[in-house]
Each structure stands twice: as structure tokens, then as C-alpha cells.
Protein backbone atom coordinates (compact mmCIF):
# COMPACT_ATOMS: atom_id res chain seq x y z
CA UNK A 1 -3.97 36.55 -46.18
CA UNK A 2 -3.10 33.61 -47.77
CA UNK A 3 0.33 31.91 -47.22
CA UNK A 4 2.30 34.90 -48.18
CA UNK A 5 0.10 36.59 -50.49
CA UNK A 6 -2.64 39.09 -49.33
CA UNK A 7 -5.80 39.95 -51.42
CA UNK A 8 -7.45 43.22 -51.23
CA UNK A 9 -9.61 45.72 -53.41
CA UNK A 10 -9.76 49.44 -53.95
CA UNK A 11 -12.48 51.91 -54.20
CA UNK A 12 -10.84 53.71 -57.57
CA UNK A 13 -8.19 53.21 -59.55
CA UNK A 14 -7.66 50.22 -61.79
CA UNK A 15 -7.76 50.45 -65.68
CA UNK A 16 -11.98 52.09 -65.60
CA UNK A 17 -10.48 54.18 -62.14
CA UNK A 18 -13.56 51.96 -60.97
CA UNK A 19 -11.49 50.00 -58.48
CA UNK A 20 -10.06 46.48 -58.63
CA UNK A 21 -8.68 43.20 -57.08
CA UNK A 22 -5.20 42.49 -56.43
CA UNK A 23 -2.72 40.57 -54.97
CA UNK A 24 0.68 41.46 -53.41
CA UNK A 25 3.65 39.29 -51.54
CA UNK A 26 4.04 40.23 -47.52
CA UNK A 27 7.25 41.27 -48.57
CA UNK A 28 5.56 43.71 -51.27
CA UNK A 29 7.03 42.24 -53.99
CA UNK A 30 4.80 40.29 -56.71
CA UNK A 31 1.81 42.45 -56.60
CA UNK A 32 -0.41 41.63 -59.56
CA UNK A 33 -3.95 43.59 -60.64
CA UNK A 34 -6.28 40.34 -61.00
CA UNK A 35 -9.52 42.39 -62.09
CA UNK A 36 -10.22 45.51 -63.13
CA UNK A 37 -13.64 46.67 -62.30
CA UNK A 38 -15.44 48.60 -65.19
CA UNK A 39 -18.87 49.22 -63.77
CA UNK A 40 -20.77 46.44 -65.18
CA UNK A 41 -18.99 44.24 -63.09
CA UNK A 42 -18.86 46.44 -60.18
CA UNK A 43 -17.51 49.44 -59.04
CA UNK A 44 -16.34 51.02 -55.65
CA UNK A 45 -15.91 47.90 -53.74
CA UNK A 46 -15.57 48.34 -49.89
CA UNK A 47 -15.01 45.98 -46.91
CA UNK A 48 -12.40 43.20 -47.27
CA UNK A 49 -12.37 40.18 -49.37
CA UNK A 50 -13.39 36.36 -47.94
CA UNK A 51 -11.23 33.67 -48.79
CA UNK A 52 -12.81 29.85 -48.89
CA UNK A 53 -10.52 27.56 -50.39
CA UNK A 54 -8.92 29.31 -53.68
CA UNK A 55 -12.22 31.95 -53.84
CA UNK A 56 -12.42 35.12 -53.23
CA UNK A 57 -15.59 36.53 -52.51
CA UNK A 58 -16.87 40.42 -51.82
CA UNK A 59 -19.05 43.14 -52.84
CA UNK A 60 -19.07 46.40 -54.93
CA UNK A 61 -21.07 49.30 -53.73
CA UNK A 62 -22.10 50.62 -56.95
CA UNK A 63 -22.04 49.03 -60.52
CA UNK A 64 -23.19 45.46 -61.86
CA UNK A 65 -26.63 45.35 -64.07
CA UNK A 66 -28.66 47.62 -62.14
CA UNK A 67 -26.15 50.09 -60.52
CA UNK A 68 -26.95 48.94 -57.36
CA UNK A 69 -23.96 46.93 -55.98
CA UNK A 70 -23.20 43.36 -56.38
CA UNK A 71 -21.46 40.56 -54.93
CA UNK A 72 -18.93 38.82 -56.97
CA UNK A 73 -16.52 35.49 -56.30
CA UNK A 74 -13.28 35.27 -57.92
CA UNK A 75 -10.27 32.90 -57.62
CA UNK A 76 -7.18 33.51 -56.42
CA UNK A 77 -5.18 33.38 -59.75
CA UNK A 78 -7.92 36.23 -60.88
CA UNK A 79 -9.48 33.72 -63.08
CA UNK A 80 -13.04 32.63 -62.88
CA UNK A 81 -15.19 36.17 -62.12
CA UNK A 82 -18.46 35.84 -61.57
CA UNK A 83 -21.32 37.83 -60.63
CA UNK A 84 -23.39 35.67 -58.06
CA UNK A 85 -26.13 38.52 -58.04
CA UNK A 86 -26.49 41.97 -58.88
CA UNK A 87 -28.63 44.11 -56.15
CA UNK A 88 -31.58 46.04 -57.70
CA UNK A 89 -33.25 47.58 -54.90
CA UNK A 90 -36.01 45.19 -54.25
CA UNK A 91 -33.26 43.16 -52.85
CA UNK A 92 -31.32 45.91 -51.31
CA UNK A 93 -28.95 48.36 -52.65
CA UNK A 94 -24.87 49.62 -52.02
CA UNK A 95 -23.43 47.26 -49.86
CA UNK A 96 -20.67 49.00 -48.00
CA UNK A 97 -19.23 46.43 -45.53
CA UNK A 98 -17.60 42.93 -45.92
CA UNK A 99 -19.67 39.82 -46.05
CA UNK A 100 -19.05 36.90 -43.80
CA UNK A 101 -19.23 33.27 -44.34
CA UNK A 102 -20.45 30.70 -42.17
CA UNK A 103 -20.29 27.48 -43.76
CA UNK A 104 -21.03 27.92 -47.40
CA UNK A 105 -23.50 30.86 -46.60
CA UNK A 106 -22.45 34.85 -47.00
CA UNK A 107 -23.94 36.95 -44.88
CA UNK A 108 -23.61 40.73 -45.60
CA UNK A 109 -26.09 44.20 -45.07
CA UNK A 110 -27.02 46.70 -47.76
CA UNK A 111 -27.18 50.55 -46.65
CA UNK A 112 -30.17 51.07 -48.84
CA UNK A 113 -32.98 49.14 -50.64
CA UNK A 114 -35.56 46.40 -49.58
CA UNK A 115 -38.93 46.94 -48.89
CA UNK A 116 -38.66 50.41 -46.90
CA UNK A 117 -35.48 51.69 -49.37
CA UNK A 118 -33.74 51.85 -45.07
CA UNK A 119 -31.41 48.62 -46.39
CA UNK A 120 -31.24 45.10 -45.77
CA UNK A 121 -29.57 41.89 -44.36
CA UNK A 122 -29.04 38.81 -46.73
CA UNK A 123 -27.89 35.42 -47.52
CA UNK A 124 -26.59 34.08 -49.87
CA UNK A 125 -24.39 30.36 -50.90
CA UNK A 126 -21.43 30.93 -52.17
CA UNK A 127 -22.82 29.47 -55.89
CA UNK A 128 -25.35 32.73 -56.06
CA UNK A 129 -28.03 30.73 -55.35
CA UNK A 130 -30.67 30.89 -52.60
CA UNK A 131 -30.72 34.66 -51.90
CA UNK A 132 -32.52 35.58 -49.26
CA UNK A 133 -33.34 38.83 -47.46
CA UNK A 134 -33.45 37.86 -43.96
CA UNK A 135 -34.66 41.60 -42.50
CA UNK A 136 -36.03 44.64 -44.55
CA UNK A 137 -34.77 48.10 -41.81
CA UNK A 138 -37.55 50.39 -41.80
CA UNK A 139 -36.62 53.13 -39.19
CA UNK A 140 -37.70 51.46 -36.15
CA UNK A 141 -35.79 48.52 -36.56
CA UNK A 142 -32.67 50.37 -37.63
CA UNK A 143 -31.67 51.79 -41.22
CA UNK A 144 -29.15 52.69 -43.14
CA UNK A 145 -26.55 49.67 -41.88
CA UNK A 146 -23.04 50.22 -42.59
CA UNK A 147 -20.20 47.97 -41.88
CA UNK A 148 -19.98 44.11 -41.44
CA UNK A 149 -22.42 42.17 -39.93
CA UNK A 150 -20.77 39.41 -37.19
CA UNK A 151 -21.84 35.64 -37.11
CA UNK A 152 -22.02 34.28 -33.53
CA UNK A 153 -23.66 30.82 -32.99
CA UNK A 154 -26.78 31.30 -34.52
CA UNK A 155 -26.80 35.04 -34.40
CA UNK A 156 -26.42 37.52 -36.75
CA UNK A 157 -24.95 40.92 -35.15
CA UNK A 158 -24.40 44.46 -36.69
CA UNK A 159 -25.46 48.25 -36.79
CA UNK A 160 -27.06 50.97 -38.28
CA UNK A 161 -26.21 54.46 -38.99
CA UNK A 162 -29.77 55.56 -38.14
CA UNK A 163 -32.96 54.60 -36.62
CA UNK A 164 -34.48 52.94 -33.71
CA UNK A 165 -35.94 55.11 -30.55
CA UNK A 166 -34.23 58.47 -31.07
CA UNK A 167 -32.97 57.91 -34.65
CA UNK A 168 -28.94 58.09 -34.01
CA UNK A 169 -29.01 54.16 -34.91
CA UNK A 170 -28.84 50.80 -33.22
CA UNK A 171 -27.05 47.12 -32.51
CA UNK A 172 -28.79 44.50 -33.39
CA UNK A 173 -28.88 40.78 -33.24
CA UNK A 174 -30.69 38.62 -35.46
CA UNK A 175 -31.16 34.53 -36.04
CA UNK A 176 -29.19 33.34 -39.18
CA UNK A 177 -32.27 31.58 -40.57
């Protein structure tokens, strides 16, 4: 939400039926379709949007270069797409939940890729730059995440479908750096 106008995505639909970005008054009148995903640029996008300013940011589970999800920024208008980085699997893969922002730093969790293919958490500025993965899950530790991750202080919370000491999944906290 934004003034009167709220931003969302969809998981189909849209000119490809691969999703897109719109807006739409509270009052539900004014809606207008500001991208169109068409796999290459994404496709399946779940979790909510970020707002900073006039940019949108978020991620698509599927799609981009590799067909491994990707996180994209956008401005309000629907102007300005760009593809900040496209996952590939070393870095992680389908991102299913919403990213947050603390400062000008996304935080977000893949359900698959990294090192042990078990998913990932990552950083990232909001120019694409710096990408780090801040934890590879590997069973023990949790795997498969779905959902957001939380920022707290310096603390990084979220959960996994699966994994830890009887495999059913975990909580987990972890530093932001």
C-alpha cells in the first residue's frame, strides 16, 4: 500500500499466463497491469511486493536466465524493470516467500539450490549488487525454507519445511552479516 494504490503480483495470468504486476485504487477502481511476466523475466511470482521509495521489489519462483527464479525491482509507474539477479542453483533456486529490506539490503530464502540443492538464505542491495549467500540448508540445519524470512535487530528469523532432528523442519535464527 501506497497512498491509495496497492501493488501486488499473481502466480498466472497476465498476457504469457506467466503472472504479472499490477496496481489497483482501494476503492478498486484504476487498476492497471504494469508488467507482464513472460518467463525470461520471471514467472510465478509469490510472496508480496517491497516498496522503498517509488520501487518495487520481489521475486519470481521460476523463470529469468536460468529458470531458476529471480528477483526483480520495478517502479511504481511500471517503468524501469530490472533483473537484479537471476538464481542458477549455485546461488539457490525458486524463491517462494517475500524478501525483506532492512536498510538498502533484501533479505529473502530460496526452497532449493546452494551448496546441498536443501535452499538458501541471501542478501542482496537493492542495486543487484553484493549478493551474498549467508547459509547453504543441508538437512541438519533445516531445508527446503518456505515463506519470508523476519529481520529483528541483527537477526535473521524463518523456517523450513524439512530437516533438523526428526526431519518435519525447524525455526531458525541467524546474524544478518
Amino acid at each position: 500500500l501506497s497512498g491509495k494504490i496497492l501493488y501486488g503480483m499473481t502466480t498466472e495470468g497476465g498476457a504469457d499466463s506467466d503472472g504479472c504486476i499490477f496496481s489497483i485504487d482501494t476503492n478498486g477502481n484504476r487498476y492497471k497491469d504494469l508488467l507482464d511476466f513472460n518467463y525470461l523475466n520471471g514467472d510465478s511470482p509469490q510472496g508480496s511486493l517491497i516498496l522503498s521509495g517509488r520501487i518495487l521489489y520481489g521475486m519470481a519462483t521460476y523463470g529469468g536466465i536460468d529458470s531458476n527464479g529471480c528477483i526483480f525491482s520495478i517502479d511504481t509507474n511500471g517503468g524501469r524493470y530490472r533483473d537484479l539477479i537471476d538464481f542458477n542453483k549455485t546461488n539457490g533456486a525458486w524463491p517462494f516467500g517475500s524478501l525483506q529490506l532492512s536498510g538498502n539490503i533484501l533479505f529473502g530464502m530460496t526452497y532449493g539450490g546452494g551448496l546441498y540443492d536443501d535452499g538458501c538464505v541471501f542478501s542482496i542491495d537493492t542495486n543487484g549488487n553484493k549478493y551474498k549467500d549467508l547459509l547453504f540448508f543441508n538437512g541438519v540445519n533445516g531445508q527446503r525454507p518456505n515463506g519470508d524470512v523476519t529481520i529483528l535487530g541483527g537477526g535473521i528469523y524463518g523456517m523450513t519445511t524439512y530437516g533438523g532432528t526428526d526431519s518435519l523442519g525447524l525455526v531458525f535464527k541467524l546474524d544478518t552479516n
